[in-house]
Protein backbone atom coordinates (compact mmCIF):
# COMPACT_ATOMS: atom_id res chain seq x y z
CA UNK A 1 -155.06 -136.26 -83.86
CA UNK A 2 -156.28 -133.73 -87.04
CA UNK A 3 -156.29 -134.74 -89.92
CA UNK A 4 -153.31 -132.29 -90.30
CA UNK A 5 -151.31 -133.54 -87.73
CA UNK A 6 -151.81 -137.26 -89.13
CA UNK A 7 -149.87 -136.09 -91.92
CA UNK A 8 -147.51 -133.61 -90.65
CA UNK A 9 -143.76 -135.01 -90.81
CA UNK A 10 -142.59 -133.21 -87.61
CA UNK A 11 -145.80 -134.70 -85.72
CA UNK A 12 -144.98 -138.03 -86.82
CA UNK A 13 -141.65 -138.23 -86.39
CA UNK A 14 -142.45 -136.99 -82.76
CA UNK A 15 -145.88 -139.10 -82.43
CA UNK A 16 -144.65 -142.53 -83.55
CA UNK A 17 -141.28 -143.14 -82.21
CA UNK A 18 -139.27 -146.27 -81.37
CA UNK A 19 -139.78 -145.82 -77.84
CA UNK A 20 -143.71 -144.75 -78.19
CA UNK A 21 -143.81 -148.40 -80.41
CA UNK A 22 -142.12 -150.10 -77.57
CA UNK A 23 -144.71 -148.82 -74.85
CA UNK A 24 -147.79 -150.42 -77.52
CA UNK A 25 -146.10 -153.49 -77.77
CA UNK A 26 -145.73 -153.59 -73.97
CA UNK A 27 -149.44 -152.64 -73.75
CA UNK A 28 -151.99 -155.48 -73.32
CA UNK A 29 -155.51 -153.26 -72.87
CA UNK A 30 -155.98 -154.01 -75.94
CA UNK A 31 -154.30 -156.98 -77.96
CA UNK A 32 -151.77 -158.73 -75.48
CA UNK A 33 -148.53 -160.24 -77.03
CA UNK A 34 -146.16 -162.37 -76.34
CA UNK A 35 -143.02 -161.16 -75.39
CA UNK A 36 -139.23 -162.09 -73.63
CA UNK A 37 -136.32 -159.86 -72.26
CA UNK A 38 -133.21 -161.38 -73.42
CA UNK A 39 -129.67 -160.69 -72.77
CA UNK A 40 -127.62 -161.43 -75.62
CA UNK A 41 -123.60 -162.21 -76.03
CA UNK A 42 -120.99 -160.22 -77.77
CA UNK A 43 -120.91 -161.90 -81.54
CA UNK A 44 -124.00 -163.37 -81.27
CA UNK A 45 -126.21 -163.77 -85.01
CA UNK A 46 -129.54 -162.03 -84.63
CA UNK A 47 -130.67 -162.01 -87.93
CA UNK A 48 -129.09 -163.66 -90.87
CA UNK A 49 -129.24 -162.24 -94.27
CA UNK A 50 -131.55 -164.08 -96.88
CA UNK A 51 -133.24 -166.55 -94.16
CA UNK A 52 -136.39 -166.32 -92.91
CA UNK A 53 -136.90 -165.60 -89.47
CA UNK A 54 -140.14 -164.97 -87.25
CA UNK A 55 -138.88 -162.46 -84.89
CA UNK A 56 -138.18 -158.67 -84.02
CA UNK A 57 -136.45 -156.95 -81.20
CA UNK A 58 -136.42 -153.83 -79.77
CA UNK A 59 -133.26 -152.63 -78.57
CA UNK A 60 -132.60 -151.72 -74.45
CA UNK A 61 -129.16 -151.30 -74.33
CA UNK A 62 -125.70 -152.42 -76.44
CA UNK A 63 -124.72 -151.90 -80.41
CA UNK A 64 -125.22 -154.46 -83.31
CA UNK A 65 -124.08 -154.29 -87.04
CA UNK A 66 -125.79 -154.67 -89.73
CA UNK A 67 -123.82 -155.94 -92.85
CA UNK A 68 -125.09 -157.23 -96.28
CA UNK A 69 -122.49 -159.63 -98.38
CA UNK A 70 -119.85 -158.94 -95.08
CA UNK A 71 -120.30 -154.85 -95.88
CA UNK A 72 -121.08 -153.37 -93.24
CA UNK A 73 -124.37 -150.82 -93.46
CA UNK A 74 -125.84 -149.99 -90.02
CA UNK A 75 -124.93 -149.63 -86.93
CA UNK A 76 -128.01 -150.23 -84.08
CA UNK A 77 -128.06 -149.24 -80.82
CA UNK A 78 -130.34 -148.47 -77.70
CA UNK A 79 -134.22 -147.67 -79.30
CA UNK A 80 -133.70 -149.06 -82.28
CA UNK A 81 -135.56 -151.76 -83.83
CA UNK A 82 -134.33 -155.01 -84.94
CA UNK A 83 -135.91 -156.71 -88.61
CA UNK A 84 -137.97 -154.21 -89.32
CA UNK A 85 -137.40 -154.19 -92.56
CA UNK A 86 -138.51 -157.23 -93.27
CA UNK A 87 -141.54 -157.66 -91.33
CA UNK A 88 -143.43 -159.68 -93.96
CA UNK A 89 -144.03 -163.25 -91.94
CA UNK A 90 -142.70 -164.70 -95.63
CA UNK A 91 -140.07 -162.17 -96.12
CA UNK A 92 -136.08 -163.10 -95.39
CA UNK A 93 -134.07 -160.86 -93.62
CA UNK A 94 -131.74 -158.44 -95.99
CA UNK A 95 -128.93 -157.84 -93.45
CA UNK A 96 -126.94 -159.90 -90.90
CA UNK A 97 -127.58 -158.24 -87.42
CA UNK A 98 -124.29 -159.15 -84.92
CA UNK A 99 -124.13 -158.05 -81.80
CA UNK A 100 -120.84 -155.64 -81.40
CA UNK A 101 -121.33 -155.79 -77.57
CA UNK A 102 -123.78 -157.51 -75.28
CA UNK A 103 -127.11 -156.97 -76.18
CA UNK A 104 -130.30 -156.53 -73.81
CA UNK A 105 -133.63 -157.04 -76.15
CA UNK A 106 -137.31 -157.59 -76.19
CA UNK A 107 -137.76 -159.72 -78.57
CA UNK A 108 -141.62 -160.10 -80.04
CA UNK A 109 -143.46 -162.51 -82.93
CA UNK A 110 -142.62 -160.65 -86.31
CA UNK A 111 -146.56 -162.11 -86.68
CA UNK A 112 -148.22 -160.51 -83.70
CA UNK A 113 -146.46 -157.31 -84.30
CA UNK A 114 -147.43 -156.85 -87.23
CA UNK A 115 -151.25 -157.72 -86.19
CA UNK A 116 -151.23 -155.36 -83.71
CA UNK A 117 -149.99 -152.61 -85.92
CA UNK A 118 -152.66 -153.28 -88.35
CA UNK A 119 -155.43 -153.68 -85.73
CA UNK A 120 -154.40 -149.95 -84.99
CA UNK A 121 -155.87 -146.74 -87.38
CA UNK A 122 -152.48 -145.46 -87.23
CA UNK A 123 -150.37 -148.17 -86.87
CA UNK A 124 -148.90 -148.23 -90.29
CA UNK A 125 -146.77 -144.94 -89.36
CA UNK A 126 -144.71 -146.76 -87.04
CA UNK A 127 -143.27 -148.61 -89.50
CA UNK A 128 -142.91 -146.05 -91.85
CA UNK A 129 -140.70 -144.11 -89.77
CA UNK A 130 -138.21 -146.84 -89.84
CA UNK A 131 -138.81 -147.15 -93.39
CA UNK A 132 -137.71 -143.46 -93.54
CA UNK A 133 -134.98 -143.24 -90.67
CA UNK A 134 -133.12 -146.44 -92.91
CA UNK A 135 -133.47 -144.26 -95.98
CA UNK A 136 -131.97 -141.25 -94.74
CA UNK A 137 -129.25 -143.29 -92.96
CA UNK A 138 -128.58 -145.34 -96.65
CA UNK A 139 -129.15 -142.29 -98.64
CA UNK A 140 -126.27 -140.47 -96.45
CA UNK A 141 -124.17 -143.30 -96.88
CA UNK A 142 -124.00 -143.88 -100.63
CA UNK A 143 -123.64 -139.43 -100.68
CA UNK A 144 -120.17 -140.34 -98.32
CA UNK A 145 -118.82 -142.83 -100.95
CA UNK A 146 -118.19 -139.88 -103.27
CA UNK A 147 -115.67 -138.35 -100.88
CA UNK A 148 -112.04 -139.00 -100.51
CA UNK A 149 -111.39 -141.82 -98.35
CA UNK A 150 -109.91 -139.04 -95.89
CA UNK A 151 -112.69 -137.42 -95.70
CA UNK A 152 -115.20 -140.69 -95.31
CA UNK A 153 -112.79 -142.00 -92.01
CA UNK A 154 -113.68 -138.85 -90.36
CA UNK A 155 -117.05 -138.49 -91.34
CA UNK A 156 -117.62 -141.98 -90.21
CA UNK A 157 -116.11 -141.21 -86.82
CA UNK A 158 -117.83 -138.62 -87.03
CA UNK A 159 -120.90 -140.37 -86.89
CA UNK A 160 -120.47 -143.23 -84.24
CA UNK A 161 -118.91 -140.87 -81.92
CA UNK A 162 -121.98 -138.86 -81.53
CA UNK A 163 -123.90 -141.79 -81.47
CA UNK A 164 -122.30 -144.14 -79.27
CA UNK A 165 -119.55 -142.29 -78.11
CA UNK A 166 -118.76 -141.59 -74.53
CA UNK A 167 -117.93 -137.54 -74.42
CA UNK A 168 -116.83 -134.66 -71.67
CA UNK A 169 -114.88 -131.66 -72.29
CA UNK A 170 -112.45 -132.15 -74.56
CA UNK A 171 -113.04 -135.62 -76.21
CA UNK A 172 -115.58 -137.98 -77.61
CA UNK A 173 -114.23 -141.28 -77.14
CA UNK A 174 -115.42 -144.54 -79.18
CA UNK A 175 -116.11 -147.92 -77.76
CA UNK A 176 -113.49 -150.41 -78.21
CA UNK A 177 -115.52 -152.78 -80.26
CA UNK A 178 -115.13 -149.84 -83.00
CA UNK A 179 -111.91 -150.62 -84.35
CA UNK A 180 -109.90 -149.71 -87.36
CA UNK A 181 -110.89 -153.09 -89.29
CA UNK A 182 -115.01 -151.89 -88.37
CA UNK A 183 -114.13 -148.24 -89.31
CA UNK A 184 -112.39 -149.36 -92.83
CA UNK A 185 -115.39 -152.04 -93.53
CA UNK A 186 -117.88 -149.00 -92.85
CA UNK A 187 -115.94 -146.20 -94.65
CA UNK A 188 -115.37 -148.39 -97.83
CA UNK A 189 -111.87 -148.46 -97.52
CA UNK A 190 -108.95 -150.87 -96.51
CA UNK A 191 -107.64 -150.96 -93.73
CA UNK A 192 -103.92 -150.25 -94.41
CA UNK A 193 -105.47 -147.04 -95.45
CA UNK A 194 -107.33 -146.42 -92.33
CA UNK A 195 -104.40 -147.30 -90.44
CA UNK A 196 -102.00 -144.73 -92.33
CA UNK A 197 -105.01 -141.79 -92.22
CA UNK A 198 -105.15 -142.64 -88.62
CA UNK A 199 -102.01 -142.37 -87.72
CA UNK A 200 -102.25 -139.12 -90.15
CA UNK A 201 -105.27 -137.78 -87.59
CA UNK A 202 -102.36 -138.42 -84.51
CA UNK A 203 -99.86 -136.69 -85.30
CA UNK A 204 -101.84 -133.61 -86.84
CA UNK A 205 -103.63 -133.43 -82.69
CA UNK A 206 -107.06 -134.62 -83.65
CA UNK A 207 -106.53 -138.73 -82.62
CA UNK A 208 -104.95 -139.77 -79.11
CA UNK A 209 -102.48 -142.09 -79.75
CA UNK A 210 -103.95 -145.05 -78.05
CA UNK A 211 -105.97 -148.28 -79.53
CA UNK A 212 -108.97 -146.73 -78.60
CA UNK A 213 -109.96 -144.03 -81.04
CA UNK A 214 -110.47 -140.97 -78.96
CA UNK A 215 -110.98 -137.61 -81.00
CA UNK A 216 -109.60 -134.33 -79.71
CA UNK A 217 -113.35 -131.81 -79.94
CA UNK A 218 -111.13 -128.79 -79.95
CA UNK A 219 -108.95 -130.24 -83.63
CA UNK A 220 -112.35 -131.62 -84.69
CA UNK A 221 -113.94 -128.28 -85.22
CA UNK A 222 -110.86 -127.10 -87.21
CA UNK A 223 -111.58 -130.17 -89.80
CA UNK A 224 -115.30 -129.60 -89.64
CA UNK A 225 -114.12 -126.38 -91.42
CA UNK A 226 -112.59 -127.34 -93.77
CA UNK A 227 -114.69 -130.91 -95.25
């Protein structure tokens, strides 16, 4: 890679992905680690906020949250990466990671990752794209707290339906484990107000009236319009 390229944003983002990380980690040619493929329960603790904790994980399949002080942040999901951001060996974890759903990981020594990454001329970039994915993802949300809380419930939906929602033709349907209480703790706002905004969303065509949030595409690109 040119000098260039080492430097160019696009390249890197491309270059030193989650799931190009994964394959390294899985590599032993040249500095074997240890390594385990766990299946984890629904409401299971992965990492706890301000403890210490000697482990990372790379994400195969499921959705976590990540809170800090019971507010919730993140949301994780297949190819992300678990403690990243606080890969220091003396360096306490600043979120609590649940998962939302069963969780398949690998899970790897915070240590030996971190040795590896350094052993390699380029390693450093790999965790300075999650450095940077985080930021963007923080950045957005503190921009979203300035809106109306109307506004933030459907830009939050939004959000987790085109990441983890299931769509076809006229819908994008969210998970059950995103309910109104995970929506309101996300969106900043309570969830009596949620619940009336909601029930708003139904009767103007763009929620089906169901427990299961399931947005209507078609009303969705009218409000896109107009927020």
């Amino acid at each position: 890679m040119s000098y260039a390229e080492l430097f160019d944003k696009d390249v890197i983002q491309r270059q030193f992905n989650n799931d190009r990380l994964l394959q390294i980690l899985l590599d032993d040619r040249t500095y074997k680690l240890k390594r385990t493929k766990n299946v984890l329960p629904k409401n299971e603790i992965i990492l706890e906020e301000n403890q210490m904790h000697d482990k990372l994980y790379f994400v195969e399949s499921g959705i976590c949250s990540g809170s800090k002080e019971k507010q919730l942040i993140y949301f994780f999901g297949p190819h992300e990466m678990l403690g990243m951001n606080s890969i220091l060996h003396n360096e306490a974890s600043i979120l609590t990671v649940i998962a939302m759903t069963e969780v398949v990981v690998w899970e790897f020594s915070k240590q030996e990752v971190m040795m590896k990454l350094m052993y390699m001329q380029e390693g450093i970039f790999y965790l300075y794209q999650d450095i940077r994915a985080k930021n963007e993802d923080l950045l957005y949300k503190i921009k979203l707290q300035t809106e109306p809380a109307e506004t933030r419930i459907i830009k939050s939906l939004m959000e987790i339906g085109r990441l983890y929602g299931e769509e076809d033709q006229n819908n994008i349907k969210l998970q059950k484990e995103f309910t109104r209480k995970i929506i309101a703790n996300y969106s900043n706002v309570t969830v009596t107000t949620v619940y009336i905004i909601c029930k708003q969303f139904v009767e103007a065509g763009l929620l089906a009236p169901s427990l299961q949030i399931c947005i209507n595409k078609s009303a969705l690109k009218e409000i896109i319009n107009i927020i």
